[in-house]
Protein backbone atom coordinates (compact mmCIF):
# COMPACT_ATOMS: atom_id res chain seq x y z
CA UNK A 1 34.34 2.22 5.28
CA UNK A 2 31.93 -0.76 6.11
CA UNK A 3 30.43 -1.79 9.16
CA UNK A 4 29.64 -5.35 10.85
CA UNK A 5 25.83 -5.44 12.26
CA UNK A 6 24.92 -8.42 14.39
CA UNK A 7 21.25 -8.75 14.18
CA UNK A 8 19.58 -7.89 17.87
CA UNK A 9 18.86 -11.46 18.20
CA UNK A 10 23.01 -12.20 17.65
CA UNK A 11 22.00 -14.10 14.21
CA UNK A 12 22.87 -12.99 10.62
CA UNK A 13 25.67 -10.23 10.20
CA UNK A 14 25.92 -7.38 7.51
CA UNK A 15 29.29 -6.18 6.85
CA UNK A 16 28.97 -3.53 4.18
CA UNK A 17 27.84 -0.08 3.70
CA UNK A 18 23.82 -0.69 2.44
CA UNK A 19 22.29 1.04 -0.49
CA UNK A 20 18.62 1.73 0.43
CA UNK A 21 16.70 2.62 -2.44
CA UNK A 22 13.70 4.94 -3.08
CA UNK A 23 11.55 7.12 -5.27
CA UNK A 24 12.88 10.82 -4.84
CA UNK A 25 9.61 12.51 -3.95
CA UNK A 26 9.43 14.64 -0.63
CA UNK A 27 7.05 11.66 0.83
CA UNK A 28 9.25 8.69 -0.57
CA UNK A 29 12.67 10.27 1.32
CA UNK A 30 10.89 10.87 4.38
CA UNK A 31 9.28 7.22 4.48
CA UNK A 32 12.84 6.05 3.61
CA UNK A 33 14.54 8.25 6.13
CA UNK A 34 12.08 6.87 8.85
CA UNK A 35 12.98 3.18 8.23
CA UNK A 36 16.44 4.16 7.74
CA UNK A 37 16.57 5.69 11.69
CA UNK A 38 14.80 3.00 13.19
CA UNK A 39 17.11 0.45 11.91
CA UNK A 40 19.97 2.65 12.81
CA UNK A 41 18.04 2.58 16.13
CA UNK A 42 18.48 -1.27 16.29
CA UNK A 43 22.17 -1.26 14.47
CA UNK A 44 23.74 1.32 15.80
CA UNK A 45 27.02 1.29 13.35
CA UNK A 46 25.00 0.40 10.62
CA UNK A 47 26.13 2.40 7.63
CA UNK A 48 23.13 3.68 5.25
CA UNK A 49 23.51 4.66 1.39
CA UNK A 50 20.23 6.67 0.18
CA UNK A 51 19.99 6.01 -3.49
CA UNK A 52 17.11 8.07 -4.80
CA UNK A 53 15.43 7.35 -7.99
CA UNK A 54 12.79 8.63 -10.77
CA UNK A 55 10.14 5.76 -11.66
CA UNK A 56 7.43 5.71 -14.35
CA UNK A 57 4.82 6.68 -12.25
CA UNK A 58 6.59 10.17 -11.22
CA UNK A 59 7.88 10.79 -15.38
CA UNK A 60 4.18 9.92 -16.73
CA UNK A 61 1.78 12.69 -15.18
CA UNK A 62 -0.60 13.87 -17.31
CA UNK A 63 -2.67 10.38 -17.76
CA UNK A 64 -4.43 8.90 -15.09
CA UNK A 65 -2.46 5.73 -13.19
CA UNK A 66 -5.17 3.46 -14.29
CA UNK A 67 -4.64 4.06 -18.12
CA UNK A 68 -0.73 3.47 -18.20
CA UNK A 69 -1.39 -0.37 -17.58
CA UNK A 70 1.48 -0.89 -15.64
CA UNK A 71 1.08 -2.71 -12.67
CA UNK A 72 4.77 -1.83 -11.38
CA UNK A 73 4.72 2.27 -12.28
CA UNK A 74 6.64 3.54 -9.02
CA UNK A 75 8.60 -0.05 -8.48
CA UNK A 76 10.06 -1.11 -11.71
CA UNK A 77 12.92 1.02 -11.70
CA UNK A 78 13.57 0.64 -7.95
CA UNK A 79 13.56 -3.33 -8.71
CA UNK A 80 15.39 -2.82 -11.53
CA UNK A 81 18.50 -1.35 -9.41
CA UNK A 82 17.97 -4.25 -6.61
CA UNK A 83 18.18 -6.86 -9.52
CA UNK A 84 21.42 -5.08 -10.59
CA UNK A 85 23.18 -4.78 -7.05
CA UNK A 86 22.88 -1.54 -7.23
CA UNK A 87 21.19 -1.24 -3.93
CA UNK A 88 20.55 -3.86 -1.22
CA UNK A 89 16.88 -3.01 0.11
CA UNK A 90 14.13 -0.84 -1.13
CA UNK A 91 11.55 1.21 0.90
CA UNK A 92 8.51 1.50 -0.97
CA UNK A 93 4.44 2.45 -0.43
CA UNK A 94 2.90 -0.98 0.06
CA UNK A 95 -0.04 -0.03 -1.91
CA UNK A 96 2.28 0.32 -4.99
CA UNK A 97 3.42 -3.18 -4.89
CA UNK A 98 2.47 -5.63 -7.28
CA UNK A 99 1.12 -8.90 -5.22
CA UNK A 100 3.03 -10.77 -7.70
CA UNK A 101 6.64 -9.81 -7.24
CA UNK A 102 9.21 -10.82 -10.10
CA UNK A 103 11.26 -14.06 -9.32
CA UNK A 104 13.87 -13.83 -6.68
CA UNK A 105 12.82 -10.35 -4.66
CA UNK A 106 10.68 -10.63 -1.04
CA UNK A 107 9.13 -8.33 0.73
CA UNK A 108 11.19 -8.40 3.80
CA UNK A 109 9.27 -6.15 6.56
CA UNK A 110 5.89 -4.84 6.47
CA UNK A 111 6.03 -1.71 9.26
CA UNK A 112 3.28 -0.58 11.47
CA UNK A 113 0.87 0.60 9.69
CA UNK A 114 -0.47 4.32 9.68
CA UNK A 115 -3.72 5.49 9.44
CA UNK A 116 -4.76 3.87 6.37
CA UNK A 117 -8.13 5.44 4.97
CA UNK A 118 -8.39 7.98 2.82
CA UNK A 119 -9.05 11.56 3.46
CA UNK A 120 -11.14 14.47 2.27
CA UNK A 121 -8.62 17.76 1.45
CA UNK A 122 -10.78 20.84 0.65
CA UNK A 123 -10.03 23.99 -1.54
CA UNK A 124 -9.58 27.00 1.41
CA UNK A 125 -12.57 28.36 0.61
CA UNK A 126 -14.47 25.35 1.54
CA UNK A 127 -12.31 25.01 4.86
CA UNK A 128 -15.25 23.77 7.37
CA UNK A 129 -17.21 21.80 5.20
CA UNK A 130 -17.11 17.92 4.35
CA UNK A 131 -18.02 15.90 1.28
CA UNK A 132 -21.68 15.70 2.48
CA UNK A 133 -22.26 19.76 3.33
CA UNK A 134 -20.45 20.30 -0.15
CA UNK A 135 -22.68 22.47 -3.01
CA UNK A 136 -24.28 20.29 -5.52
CA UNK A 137 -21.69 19.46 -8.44
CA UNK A 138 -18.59 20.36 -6.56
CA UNK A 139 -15.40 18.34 -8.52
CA UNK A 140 -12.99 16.24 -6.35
CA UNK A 141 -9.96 15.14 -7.61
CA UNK A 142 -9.19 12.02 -7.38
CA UNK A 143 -6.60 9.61 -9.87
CA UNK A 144 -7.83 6.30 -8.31
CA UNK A 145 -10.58 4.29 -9.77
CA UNK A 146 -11.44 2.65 -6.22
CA UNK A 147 -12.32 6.05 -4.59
CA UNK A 148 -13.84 7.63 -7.40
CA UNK A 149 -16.50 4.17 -7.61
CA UNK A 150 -17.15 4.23 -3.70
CA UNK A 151 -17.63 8.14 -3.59
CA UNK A 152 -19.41 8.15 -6.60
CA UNK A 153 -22.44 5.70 -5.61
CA UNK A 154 -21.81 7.42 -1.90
CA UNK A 155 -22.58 11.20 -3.33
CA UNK A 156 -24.48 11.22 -6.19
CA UNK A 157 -24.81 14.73 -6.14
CA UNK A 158 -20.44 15.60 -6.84
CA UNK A 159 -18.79 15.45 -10.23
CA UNK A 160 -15.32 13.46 -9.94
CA UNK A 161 -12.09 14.39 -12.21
CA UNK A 162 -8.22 12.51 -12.43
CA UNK A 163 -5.90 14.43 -11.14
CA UNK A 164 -2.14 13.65 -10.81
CA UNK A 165 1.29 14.33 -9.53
CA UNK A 166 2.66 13.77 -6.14
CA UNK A 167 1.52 15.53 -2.98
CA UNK A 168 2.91 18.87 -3.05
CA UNK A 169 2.28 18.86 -6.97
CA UNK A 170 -2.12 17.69 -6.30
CA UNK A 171 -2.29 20.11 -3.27
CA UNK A 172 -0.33 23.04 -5.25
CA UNK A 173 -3.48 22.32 -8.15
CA UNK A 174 -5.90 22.37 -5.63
CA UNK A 175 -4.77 25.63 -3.91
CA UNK A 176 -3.91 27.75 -6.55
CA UNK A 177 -6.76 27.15 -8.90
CA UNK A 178 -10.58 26.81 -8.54
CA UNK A 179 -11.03 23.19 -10.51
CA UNK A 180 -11.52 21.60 -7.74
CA UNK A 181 -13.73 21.89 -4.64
CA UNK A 182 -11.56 19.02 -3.13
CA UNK A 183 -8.78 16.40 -3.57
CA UNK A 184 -8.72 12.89 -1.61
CA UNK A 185 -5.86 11.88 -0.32
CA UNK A 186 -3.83 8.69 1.96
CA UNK A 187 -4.70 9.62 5.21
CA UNK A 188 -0.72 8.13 6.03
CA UNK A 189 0.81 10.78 3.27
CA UNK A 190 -0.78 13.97 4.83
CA UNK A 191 0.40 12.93 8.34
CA UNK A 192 3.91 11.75 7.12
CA UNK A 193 4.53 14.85 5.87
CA UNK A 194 2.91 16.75 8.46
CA UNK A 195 0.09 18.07 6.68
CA UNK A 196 -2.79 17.00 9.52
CA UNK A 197 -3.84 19.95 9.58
CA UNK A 198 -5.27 19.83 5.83
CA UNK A 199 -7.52 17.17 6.15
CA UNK A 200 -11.47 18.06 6.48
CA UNK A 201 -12.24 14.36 6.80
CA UNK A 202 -11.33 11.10 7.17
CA UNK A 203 -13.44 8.21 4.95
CA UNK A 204 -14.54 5.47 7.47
CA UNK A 205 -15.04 2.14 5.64
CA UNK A 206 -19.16 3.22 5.21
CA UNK A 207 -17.61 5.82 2.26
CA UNK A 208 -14.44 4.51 1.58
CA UNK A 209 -12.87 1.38 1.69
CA UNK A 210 -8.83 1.69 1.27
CA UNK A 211 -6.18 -0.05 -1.44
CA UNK A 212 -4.63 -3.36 -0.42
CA UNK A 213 -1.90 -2.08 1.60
CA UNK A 214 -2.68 1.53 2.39
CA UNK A 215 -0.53 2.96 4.91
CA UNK A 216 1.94 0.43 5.20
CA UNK A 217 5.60 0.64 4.38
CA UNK A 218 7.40 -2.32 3.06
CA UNK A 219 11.22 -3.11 2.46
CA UNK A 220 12.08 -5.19 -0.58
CA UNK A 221 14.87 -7.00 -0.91
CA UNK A 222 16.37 -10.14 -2.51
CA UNK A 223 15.14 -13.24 -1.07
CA UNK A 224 18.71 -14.88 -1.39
CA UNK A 225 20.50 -12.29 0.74
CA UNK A 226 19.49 -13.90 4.11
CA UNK A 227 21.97 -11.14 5.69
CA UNK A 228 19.85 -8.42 4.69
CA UNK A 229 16.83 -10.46 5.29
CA UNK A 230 17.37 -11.02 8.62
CA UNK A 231 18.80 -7.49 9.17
CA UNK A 232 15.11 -5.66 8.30
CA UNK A 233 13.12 -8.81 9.30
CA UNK A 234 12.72 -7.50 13.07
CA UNK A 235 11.12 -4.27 11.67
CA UNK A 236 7.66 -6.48 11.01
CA UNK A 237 4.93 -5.62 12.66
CA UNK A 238 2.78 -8.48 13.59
CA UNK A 239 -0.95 -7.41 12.45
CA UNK A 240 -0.27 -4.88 9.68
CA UNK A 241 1.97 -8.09 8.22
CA UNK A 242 -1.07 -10.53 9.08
CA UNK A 243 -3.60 -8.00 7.71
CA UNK A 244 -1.60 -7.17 4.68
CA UNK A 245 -1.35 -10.68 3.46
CA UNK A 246 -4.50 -11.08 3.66
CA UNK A 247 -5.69 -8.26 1.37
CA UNK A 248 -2.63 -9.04 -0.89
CA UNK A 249 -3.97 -12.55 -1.56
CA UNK A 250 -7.41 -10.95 -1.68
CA UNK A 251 -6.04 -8.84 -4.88
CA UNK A 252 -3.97 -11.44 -6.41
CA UNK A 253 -6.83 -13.89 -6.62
CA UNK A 254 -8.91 -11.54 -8.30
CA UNK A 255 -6.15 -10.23 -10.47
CA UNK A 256 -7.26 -6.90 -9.68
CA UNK A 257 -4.61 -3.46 -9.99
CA UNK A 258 -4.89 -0.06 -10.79
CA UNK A 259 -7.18 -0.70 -13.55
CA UNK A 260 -10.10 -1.85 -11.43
CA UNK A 261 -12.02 -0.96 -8.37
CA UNK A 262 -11.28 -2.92 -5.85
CA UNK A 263 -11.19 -1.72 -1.81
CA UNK A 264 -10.21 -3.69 1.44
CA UNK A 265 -11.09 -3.26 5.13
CA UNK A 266 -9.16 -5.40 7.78
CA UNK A 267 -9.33 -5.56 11.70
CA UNK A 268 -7.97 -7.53 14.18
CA UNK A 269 -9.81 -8.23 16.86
CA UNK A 270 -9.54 -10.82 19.99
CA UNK A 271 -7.32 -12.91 18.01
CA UNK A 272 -9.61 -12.97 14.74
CA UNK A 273 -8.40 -11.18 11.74
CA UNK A 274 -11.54 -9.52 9.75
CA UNK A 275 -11.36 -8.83 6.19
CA UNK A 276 -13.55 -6.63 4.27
CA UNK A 277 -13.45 -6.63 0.45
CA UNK A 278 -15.18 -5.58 -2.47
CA UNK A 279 -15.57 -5.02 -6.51
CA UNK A 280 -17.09 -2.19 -7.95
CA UNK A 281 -18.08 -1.12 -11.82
CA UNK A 282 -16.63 2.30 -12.59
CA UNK A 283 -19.70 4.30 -11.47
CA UNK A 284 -20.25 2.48 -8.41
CA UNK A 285 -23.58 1.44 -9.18
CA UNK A 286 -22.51 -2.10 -9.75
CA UNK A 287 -20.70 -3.74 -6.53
CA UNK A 288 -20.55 -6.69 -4.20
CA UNK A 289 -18.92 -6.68 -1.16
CA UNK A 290 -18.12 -9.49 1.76
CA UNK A 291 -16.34 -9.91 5.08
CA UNK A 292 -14.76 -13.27 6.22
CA UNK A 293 -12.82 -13.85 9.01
CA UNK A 294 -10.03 -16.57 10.75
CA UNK A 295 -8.19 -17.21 13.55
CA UNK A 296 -4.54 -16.04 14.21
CA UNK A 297 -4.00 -17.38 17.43
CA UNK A 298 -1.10 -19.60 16.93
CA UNK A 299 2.38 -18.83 19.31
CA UNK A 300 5.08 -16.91 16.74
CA UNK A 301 7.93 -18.89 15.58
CA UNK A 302 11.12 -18.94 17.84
CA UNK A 303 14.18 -19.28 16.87
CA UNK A 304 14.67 -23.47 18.73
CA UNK A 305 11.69 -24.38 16.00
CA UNK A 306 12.18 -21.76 13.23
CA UNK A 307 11.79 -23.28 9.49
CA UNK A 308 12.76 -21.96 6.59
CA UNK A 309 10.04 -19.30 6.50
CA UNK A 310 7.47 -18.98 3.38
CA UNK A 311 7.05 -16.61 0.92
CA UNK A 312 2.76 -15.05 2.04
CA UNK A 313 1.43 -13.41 -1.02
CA UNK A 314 5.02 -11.71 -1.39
CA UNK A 315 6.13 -11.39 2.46
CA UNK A 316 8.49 -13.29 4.19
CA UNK A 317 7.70 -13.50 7.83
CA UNK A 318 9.97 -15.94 9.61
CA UNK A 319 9.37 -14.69 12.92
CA UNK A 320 5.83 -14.82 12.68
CA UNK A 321 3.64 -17.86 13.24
CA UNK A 322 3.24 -19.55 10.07
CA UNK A 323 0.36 -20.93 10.72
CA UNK A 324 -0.99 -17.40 10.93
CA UNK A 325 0.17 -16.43 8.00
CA UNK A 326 -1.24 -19.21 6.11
CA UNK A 327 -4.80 -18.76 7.45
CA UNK A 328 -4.30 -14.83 6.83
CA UNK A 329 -3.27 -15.43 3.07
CA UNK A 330 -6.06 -18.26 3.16
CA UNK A 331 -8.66 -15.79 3.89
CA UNK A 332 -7.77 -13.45 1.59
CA UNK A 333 -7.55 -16.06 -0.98
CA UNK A 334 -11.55 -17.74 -0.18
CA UNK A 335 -13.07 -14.12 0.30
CA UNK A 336 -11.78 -13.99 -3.25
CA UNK A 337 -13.45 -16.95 -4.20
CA UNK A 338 -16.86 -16.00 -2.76
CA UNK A 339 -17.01 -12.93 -4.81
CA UNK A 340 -15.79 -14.40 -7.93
CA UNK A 341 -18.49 -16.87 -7.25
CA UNK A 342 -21.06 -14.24 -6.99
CA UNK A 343 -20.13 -12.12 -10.14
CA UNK A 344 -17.19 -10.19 -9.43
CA UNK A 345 -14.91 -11.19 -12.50
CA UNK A 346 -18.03 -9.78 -14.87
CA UNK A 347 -17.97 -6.56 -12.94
CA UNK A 348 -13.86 -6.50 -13.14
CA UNK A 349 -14.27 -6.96 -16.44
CA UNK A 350 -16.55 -4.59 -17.70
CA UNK A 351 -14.65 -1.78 -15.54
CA UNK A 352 -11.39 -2.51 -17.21
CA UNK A 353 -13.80 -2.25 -20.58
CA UNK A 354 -14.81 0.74 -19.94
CA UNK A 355 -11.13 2.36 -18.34
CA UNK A 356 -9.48 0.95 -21.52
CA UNK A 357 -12.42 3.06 -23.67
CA UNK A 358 -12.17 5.83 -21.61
């Protein structure tokens, strides 16, 4: 049985049962299943498919993310399917999208975004305590190169080891054995799944500066189905989509990924959007680090002058002023530059050197 869905704005129609894809981890579903209600919320006979898949990322556990080398571990097989028709839309962590996405495929919401630092989850026995109070040589667990650089230079005094798996899997290491004083974690996972209650402490930007695209959730889908595209488009939200284009074109004019450190900090603030970014070598005792910031002022699009909206460092945004988007992705793209200017592809470099001789 299908259903016909008039967008809430009477434009663009969807007549079919849709496939949403997603990885099958306990976070992944409940992300899903969260964009999946609110658009029932705005489509009341829309009829959902959950199609839950296994990607690289979740098969390969036992090496750290950054030496697989690919950028697109817990997407490829999702995109794969969307090529394929085998689903119409894919819910996925922001932060494990490419900023290059493969011909044809747009990211076609950006939601509001969570909490997006990182926090601090200690063993039970250190319940109390933060990273600073911790005994001298403590291990935290970590699989990402940006934390373990930031945290590194930050305490001198802890020891810092990979560790993998999803969640329940890092938190089920953590609890049940003594190898690690503490684990950091997405501040967004924890309280998706309801696991407040775990963290010790959150990582302001002075510790930690967060992935490009921490904490939001995006919905993929291909950029010739304007049905579907106009379906999920009124799921954007307006600063966590201006925000996240900036630190995507940050990323993508670096060329950074998994295999280098590189952290992000945006804020918007009386109409100015504020980016933060910065390089590190592995250790963290090699970094530079900027902030820039531009205007996004301008009215959003309505539908008497919309255009045919442009693709923003992956996003399509119709609904949102396009000049905003272009100064976002504009920013991102000259904070780049200033740091490349000042060093930053040697110290890229010579971290993926050392990650590939690791």
């Amino acid at each position: 049985m299908s259903a016909e869905t008039s967008a809430p704005d009477g434009k663009g129609k969807v007549s079919r049962v849709i496939r949403v894809g997603t990885r099958k981890s306990q976070l992944a579903r409940i992300q899903t299943d969260s964009v999946a209600e609110k658009l029932k919320d705005l489509y009341p006979d829309l009829q959902l498919e959950i199609v839950g898949m296994t990607t690289t990322g979740d098969i390969n556990l036992d090496t750290a993310l950054s030496k697989i080398g690919e950028k697109s571990l817990f997407t490829k097989e999702l995109e794969t399917a969307l090529e394929r028709n085998e689903v119409d839309l894919v819910v996925h962590s922001l932060k494990d999208l490419p900023t290059t996405l493969p011909p044809g495929f747009t990211i076609g919401a950006v939601l509001m975004r969570e909490n997006p630092h990182d926090a601090v989850v200690l063993h039970p026995k250190n319940r109390g305590k933060t990273l600073e109070s911790l005994p001298e040589n403590s291990v935290i667990g970590t699989s990402s190169l940006r934390r373990a650089a930031q945290l590194k230079k930050r305490f001198p005094n802890l020891s810092f080891k990979d560790i993998r798996g999803n969640l329940n899997t890092r938190l089920k290491k953590l609890d049940e054995k003594e190898d690690y004083a503490g684990i950091i974690l997405a501040a967004a996972g924890l309280r998706r799944m309801g696991w407040e209650d775990r963290i010790s402490q959150i990582l302001g930007p002075e510790d930690c500066m967060y992935a490009v695209g921490q904490g939001a959730l995006a919905v993929e889908v291909r950029a010739k189905d304007v049905d579907i595209l106009e379906m999920v488009s009124v799921l954007h939200d307006r600063d966590t989509v201006l925000r996240c284009i900036a630190e995507r074109a940050f990323l993508r004019e670096l060329e950074g990924g998994c295999s280098v450190p590189v952290a992000v900090h945006t804020e918007v603030k009386e109409a100015q959007l504020y980016l933060t970014g910065a390089v590190y070598s592995l250790d963290g005792s090699d970094s530079l680090k900027e902030t820039m910031q531009t205007s996004i002022t301008a009215a959003d699009t309505t539908p008497e002058d919309a255009v045919e909206p442009v693709q923003r460092a992956g996003v399509t945004a119709g609904k949102i002023s396009g000049e905003a988007q272009a100064n976002a992705e504009k920013l991102g793209v000259n904070l780049a530059k200033l740091l490349l200017s000042k060093g930053a592809k040697e110290i890229l470099m010579v971290a993926r050197q050392q990650n590939d001789a690791r």
